[in-house]
PDB file of N, CA and C in Angstrom:
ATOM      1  N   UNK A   1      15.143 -10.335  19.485  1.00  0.00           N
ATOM      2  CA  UNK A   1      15.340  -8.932  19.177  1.00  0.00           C
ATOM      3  C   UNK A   1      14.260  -8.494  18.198  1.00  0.00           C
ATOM      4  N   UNK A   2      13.800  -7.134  18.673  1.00  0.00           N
ATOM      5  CA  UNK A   2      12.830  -6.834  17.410  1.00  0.00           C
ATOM      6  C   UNK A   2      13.215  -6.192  16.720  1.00  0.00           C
ATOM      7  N   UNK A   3      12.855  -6.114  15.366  1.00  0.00           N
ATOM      8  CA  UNK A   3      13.666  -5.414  14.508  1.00  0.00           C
ATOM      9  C   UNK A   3      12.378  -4.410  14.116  1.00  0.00           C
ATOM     10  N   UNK A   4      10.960  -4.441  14.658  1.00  0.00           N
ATOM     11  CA  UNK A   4      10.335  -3.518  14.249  1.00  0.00           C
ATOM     12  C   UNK A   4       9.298  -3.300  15.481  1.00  0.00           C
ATOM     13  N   UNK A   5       8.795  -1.953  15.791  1.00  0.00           N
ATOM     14  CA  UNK A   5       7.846  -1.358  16.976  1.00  0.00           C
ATOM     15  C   UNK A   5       6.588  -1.798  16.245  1.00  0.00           C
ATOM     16  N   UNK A   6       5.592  -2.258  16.952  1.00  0.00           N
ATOM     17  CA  UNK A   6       4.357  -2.866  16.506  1.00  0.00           C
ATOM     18  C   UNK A   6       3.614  -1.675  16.185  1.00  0.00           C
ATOM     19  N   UNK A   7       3.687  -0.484  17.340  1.00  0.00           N
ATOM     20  CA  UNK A   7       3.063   0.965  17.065  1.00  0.00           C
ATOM     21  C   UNK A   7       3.760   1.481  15.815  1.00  0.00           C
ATOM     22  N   UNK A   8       5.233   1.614  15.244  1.00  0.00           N
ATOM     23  CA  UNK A   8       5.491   2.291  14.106  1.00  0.00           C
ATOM     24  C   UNK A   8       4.758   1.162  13.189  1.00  0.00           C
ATOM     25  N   UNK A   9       5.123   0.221  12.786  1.00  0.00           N
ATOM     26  CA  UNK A   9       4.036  -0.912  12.291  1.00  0.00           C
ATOM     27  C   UNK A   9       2.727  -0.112  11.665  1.00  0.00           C
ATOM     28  N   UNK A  10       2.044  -0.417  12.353  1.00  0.00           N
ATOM     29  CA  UNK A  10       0.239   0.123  12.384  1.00  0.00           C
ATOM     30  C   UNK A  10       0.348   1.683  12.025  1.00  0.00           C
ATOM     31  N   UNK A  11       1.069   2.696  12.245  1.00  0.00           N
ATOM     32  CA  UNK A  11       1.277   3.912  12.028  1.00  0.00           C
ATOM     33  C   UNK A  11       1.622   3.727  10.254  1.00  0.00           C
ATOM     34  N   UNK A  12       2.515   3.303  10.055  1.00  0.00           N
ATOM     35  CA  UNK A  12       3.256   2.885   8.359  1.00  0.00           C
ATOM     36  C   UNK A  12       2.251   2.263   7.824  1.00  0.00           C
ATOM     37  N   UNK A  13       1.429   1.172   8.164  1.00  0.00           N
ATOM     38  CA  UNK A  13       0.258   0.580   7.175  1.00  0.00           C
ATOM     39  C   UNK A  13      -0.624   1.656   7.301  1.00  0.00           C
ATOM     40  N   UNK A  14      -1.232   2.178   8.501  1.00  0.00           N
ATOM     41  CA  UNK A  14      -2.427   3.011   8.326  1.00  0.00           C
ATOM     42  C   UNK A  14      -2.273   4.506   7.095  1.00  0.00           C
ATOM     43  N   UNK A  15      -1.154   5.197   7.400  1.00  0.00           N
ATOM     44  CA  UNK A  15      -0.619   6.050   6.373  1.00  0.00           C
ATOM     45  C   UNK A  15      -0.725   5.613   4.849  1.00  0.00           C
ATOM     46  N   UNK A  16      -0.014   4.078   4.639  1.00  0.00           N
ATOM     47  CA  UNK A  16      -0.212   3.350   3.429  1.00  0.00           C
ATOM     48  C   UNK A  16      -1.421   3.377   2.665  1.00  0.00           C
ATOM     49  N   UNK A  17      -2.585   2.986   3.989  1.00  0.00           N
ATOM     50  CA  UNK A  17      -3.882   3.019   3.614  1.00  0.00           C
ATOM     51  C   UNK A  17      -4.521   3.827   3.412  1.00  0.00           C
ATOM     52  N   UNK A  18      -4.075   4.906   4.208  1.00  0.00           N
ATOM     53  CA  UNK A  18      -5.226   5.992   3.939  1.00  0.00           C
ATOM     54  C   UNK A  18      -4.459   6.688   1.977  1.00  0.00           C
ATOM     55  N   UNK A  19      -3.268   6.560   1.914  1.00  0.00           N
ATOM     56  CA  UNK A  19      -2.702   6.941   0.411  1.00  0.00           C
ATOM     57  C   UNK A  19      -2.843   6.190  -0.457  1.00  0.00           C
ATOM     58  N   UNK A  20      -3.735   4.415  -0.574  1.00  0.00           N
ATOM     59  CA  UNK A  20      -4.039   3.962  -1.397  1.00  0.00           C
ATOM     60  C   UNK A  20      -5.407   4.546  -1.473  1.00  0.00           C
ATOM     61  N   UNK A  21      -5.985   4.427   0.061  1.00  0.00           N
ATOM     62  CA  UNK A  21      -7.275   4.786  -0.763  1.00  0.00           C
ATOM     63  C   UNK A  21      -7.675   6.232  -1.304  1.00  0.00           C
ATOM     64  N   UNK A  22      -6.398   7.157  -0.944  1.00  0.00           N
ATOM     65  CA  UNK A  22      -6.792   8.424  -1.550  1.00  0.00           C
ATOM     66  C   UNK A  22      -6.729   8.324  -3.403  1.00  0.00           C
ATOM     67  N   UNK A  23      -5.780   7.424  -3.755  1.00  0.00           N
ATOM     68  CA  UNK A  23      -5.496   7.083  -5.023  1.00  0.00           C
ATOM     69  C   UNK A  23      -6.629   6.259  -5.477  1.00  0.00           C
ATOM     70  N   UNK A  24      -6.996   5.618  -5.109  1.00  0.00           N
ATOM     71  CA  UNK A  24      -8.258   4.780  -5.536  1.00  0.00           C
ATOM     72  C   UNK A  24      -9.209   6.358  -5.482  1.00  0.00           C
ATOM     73  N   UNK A  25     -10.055   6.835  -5.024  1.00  0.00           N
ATOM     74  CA  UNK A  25     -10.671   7.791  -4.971  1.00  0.00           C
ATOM     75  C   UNK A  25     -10.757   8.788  -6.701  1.00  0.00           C
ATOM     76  N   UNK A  26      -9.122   9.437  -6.432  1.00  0.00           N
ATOM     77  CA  UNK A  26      -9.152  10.311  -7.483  1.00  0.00           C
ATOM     78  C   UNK A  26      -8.970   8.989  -8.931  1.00  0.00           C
ATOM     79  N   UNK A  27      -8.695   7.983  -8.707  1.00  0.00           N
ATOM     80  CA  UNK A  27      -9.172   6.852 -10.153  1.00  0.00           C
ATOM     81  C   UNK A  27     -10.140   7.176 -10.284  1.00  0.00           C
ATOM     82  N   UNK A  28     -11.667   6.564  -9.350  1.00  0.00           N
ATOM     83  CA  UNK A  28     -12.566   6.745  -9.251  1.00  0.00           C
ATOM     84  C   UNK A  28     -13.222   7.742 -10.591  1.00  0.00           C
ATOM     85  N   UNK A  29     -12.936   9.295  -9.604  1.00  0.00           N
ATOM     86  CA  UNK A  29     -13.115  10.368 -10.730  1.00  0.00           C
ATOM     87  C   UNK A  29     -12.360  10.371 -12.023  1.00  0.00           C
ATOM     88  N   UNK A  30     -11.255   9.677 -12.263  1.00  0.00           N
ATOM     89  CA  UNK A  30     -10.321   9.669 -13.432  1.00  0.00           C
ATOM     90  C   UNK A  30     -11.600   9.252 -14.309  1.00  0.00           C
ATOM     91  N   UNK A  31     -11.915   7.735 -13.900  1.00  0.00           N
ATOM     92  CA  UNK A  31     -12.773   7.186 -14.537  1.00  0.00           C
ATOM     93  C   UNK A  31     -14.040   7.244 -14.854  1.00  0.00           C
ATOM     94  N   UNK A  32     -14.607   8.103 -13.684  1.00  0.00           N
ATOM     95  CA  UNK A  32     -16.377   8.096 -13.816  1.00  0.00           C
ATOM     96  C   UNK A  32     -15.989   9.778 -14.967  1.00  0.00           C
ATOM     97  N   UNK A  33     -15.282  10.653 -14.943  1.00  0.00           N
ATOM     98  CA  UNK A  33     -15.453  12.029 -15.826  1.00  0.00           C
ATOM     99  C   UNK A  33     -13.941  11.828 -16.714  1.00  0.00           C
ATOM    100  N   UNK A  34     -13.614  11.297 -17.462  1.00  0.00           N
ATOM    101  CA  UNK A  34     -12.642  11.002 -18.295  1.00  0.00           C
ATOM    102  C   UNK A  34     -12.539  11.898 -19.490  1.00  0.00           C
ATOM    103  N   UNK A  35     -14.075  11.490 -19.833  1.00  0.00           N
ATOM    104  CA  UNK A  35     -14.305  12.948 -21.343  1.00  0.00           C
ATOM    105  C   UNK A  35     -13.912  13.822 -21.097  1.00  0.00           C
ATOM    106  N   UNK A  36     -14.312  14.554 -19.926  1.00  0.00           N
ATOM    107  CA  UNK A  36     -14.485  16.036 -19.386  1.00  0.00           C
ATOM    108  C   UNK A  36     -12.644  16.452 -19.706  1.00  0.00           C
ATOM    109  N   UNK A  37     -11.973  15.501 -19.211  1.00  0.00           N
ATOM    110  CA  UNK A  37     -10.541  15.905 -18.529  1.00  0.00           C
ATOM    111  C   UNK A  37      -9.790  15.427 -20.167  1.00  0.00           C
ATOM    112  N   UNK A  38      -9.803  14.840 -20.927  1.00  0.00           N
ATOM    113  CA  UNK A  38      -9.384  14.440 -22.107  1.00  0.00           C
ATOM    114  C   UNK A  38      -8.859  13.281 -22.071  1.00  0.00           C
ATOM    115  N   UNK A  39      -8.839  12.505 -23.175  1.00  0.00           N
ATOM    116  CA  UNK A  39      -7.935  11.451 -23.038  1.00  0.00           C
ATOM    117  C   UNK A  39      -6.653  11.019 -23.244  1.00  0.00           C
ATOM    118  N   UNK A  40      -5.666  12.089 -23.077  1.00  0.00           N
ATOM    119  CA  UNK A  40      -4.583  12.470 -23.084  1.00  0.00           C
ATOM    120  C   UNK A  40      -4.317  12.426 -21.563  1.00  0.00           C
ATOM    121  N   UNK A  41      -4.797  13.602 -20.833  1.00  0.00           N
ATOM    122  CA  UNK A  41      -4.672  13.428 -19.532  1.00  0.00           C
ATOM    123  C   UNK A  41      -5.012  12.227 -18.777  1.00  0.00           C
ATOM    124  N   UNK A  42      -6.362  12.211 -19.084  1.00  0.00           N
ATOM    125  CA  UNK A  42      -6.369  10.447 -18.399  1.00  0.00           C
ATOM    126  C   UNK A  42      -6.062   9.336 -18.718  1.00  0.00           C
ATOM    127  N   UNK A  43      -5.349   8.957 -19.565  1.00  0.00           N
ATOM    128  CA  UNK A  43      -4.025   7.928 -19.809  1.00  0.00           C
ATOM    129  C   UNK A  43      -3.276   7.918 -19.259  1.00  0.00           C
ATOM    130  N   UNK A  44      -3.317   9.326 -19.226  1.00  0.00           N
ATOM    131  CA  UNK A  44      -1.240   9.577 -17.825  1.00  0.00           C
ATOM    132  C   UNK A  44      -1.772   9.169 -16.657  1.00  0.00           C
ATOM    133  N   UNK A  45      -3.168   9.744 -16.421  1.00  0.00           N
ATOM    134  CA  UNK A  45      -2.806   9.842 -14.793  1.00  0.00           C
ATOM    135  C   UNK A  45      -3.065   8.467 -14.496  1.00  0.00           C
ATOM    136  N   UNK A  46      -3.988   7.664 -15.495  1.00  0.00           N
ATOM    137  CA  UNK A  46      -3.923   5.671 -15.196  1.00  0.00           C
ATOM    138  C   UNK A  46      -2.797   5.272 -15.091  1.00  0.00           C
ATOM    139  N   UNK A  47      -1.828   5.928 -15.846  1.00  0.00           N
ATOM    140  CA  UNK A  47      -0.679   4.910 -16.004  1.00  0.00           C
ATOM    141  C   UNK A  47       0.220   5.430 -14.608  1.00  0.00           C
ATOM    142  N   UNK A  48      -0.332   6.810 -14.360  1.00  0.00           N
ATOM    143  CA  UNK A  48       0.710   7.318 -13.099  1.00  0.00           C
ATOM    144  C   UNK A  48       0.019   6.665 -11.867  1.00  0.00           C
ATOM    145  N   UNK A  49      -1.406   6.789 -11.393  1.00  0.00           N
ATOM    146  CA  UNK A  49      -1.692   6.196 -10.451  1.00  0.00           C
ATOM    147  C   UNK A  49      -1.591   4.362 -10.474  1.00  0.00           C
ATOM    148  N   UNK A  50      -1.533   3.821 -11.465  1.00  0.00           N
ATOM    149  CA  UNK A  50      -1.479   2.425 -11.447  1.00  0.00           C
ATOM    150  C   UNK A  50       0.202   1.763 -11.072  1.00  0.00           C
ATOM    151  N   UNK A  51       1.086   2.994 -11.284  1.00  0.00           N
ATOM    152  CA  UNK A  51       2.715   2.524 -10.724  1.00  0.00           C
ATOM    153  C   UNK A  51       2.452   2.598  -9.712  1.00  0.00           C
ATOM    154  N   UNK A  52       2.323   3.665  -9.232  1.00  0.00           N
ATOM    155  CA  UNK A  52       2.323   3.950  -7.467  1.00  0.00           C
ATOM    156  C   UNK A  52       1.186   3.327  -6.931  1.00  0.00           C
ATOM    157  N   UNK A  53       0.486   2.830  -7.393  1.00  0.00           N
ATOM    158  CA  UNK A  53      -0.689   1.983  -6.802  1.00  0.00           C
ATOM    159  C   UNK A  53       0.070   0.594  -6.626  1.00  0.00           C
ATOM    160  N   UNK A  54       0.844   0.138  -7.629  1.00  0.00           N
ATOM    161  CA  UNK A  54       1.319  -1.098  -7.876  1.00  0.00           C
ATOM    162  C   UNK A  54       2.522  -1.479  -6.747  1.00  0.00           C
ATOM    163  N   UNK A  55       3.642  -0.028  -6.652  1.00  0.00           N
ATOM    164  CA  UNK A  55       4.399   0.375  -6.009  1.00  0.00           C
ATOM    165  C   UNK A  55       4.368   0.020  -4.236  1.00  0.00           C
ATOM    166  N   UNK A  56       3.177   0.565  -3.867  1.00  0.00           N
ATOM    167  CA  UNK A  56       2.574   0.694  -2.726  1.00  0.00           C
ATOM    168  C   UNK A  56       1.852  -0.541  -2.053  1.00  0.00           C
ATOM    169  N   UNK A  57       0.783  -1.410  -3.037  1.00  0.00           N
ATOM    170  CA  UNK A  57       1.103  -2.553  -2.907  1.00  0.00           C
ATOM    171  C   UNK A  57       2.228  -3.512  -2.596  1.00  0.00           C
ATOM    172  N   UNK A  58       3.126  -3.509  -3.390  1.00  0.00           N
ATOM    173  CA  UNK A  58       4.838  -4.506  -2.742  1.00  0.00           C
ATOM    174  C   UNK A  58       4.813  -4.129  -1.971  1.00  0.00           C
ATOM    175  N   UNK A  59       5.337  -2.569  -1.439  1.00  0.00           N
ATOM    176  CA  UNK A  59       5.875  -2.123  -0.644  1.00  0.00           C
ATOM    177  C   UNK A  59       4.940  -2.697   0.731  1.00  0.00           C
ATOM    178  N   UNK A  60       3.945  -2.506   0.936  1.00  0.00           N
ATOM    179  CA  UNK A  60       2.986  -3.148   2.332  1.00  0.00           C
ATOM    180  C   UNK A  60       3.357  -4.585   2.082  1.00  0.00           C
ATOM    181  N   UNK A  61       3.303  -5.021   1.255  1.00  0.00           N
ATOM    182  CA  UNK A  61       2.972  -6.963   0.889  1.00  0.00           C
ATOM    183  C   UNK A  61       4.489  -6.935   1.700  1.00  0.00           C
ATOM    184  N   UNK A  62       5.907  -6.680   0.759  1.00  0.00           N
ATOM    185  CA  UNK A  62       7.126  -7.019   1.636  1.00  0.00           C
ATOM    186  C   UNK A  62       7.308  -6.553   3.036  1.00  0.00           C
ATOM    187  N   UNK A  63       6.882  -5.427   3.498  1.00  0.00           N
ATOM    188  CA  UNK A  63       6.806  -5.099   4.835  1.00  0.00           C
ATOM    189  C   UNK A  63       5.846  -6.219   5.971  1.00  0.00           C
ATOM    190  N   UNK A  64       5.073  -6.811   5.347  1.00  0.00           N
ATOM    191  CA  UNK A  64       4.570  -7.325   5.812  1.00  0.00           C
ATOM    192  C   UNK A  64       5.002  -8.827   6.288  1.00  0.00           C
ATOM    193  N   UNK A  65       5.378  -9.275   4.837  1.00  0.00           N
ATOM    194  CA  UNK A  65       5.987 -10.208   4.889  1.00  0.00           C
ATOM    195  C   UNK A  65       7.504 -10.662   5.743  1.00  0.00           C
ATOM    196  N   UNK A  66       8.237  -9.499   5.840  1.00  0.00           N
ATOM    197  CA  UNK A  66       9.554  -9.283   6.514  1.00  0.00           C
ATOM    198  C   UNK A  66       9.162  -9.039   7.820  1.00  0.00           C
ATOM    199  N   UNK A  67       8.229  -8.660   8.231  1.00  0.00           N
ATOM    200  CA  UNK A  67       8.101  -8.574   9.824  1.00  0.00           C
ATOM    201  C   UNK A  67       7.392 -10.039  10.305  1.00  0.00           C
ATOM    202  N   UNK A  68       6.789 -10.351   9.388  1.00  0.00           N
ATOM    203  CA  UNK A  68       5.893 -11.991  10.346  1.00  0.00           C
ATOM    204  C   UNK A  68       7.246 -12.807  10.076  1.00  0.00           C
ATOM    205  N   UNK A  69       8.330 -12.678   9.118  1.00  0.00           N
ATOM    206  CA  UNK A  69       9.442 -13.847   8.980  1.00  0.00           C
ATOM    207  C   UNK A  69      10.747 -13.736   9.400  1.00  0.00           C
ATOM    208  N   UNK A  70      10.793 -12.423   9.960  1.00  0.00           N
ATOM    209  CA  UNK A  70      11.990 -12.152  10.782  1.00  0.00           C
ATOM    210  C   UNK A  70      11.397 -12.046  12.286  1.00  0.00           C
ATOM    211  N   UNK A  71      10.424 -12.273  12.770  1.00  0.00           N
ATOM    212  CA  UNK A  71      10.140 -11.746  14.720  1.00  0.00           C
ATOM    213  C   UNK A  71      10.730 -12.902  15.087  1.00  0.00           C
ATOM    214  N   UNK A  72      11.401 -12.942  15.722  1.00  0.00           N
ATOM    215  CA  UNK A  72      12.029 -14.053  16.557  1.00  0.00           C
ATOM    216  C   UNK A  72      12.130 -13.988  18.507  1.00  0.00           C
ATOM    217  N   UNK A  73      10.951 -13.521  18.845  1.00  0.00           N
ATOM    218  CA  UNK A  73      10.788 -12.831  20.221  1.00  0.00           C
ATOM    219  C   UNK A  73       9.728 -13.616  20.597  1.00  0.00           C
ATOM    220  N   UNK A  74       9.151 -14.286  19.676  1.00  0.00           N
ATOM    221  CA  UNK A  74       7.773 -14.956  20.010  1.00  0.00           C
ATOM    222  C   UNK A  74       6.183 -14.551  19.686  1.00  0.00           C
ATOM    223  N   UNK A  75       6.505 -13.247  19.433  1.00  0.00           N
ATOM    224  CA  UNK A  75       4.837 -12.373  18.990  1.00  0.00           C
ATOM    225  C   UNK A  75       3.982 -13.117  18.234  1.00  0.00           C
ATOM    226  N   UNK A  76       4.270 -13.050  17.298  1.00  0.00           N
ATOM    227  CA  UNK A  76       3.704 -13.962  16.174  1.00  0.00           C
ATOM    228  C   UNK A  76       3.654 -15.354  16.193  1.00  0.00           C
ATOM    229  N   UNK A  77       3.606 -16.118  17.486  1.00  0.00           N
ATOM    230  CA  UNK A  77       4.028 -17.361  17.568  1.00  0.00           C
ATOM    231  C   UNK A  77       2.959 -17.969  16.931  1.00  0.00           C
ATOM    232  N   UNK A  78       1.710 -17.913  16.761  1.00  0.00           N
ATOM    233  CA  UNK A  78       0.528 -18.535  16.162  1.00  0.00           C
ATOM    234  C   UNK A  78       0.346 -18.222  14.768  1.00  0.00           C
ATOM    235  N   UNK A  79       1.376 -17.588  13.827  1.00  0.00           N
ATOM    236  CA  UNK A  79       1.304 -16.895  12.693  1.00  0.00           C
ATOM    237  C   UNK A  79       2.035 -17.386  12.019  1.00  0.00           C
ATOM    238  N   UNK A  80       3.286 -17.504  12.763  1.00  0.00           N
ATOM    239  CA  UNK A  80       4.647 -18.302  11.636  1.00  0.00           C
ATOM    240  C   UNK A  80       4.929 -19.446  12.197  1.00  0.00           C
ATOM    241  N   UNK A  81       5.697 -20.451  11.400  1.00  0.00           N
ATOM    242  CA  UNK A  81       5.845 -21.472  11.633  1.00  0.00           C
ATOM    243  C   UNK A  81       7.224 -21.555  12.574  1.00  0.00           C
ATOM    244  N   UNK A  82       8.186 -20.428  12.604  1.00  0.00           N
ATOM    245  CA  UNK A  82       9.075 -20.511  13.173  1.00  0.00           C
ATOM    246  C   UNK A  82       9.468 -20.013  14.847  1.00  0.00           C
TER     247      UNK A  82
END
């Protein structure tokens, strides 16, 4: 039984990805113009983009992990040991 569509799969990481790397991006600018914006503001927004950066990470890592260790249909037969 599958407990997950390989197409919703790839749809959920690609979304993931394209919202880490939009967050990586505006770091980017956090960091290259910091003066400009104060360092009040850019403390928050490190500490705000680094949860949800951190957040978003697990969240793919366990998704990931829960689909190669629960398929029991055979897909992954060269991937998991089970």
């Amino acid at each position: 039984m599958k407990l997950f569509n390989r197409n919703y799969f790839k749809k959920c990481f690609k979304y993931a990805l394209i919202v880490t790397l939009n967050i990586a991006i505006v770091c980017f600018f956090v960091v290259i113009f910091g003066d400009t914006i104060g360092n009040t503001v850019e403390i928050t927004l490190r500490f705000i983009f680094g949860i949800v950066g951190a957040f978003i990470f697990f969240f793919i890592f366990f998704i990931v992990y829960f689909i190669f260790h629960s398929e029991v249909d055979g897909d992954f037969k060269g991937i998991t040991k089970s």
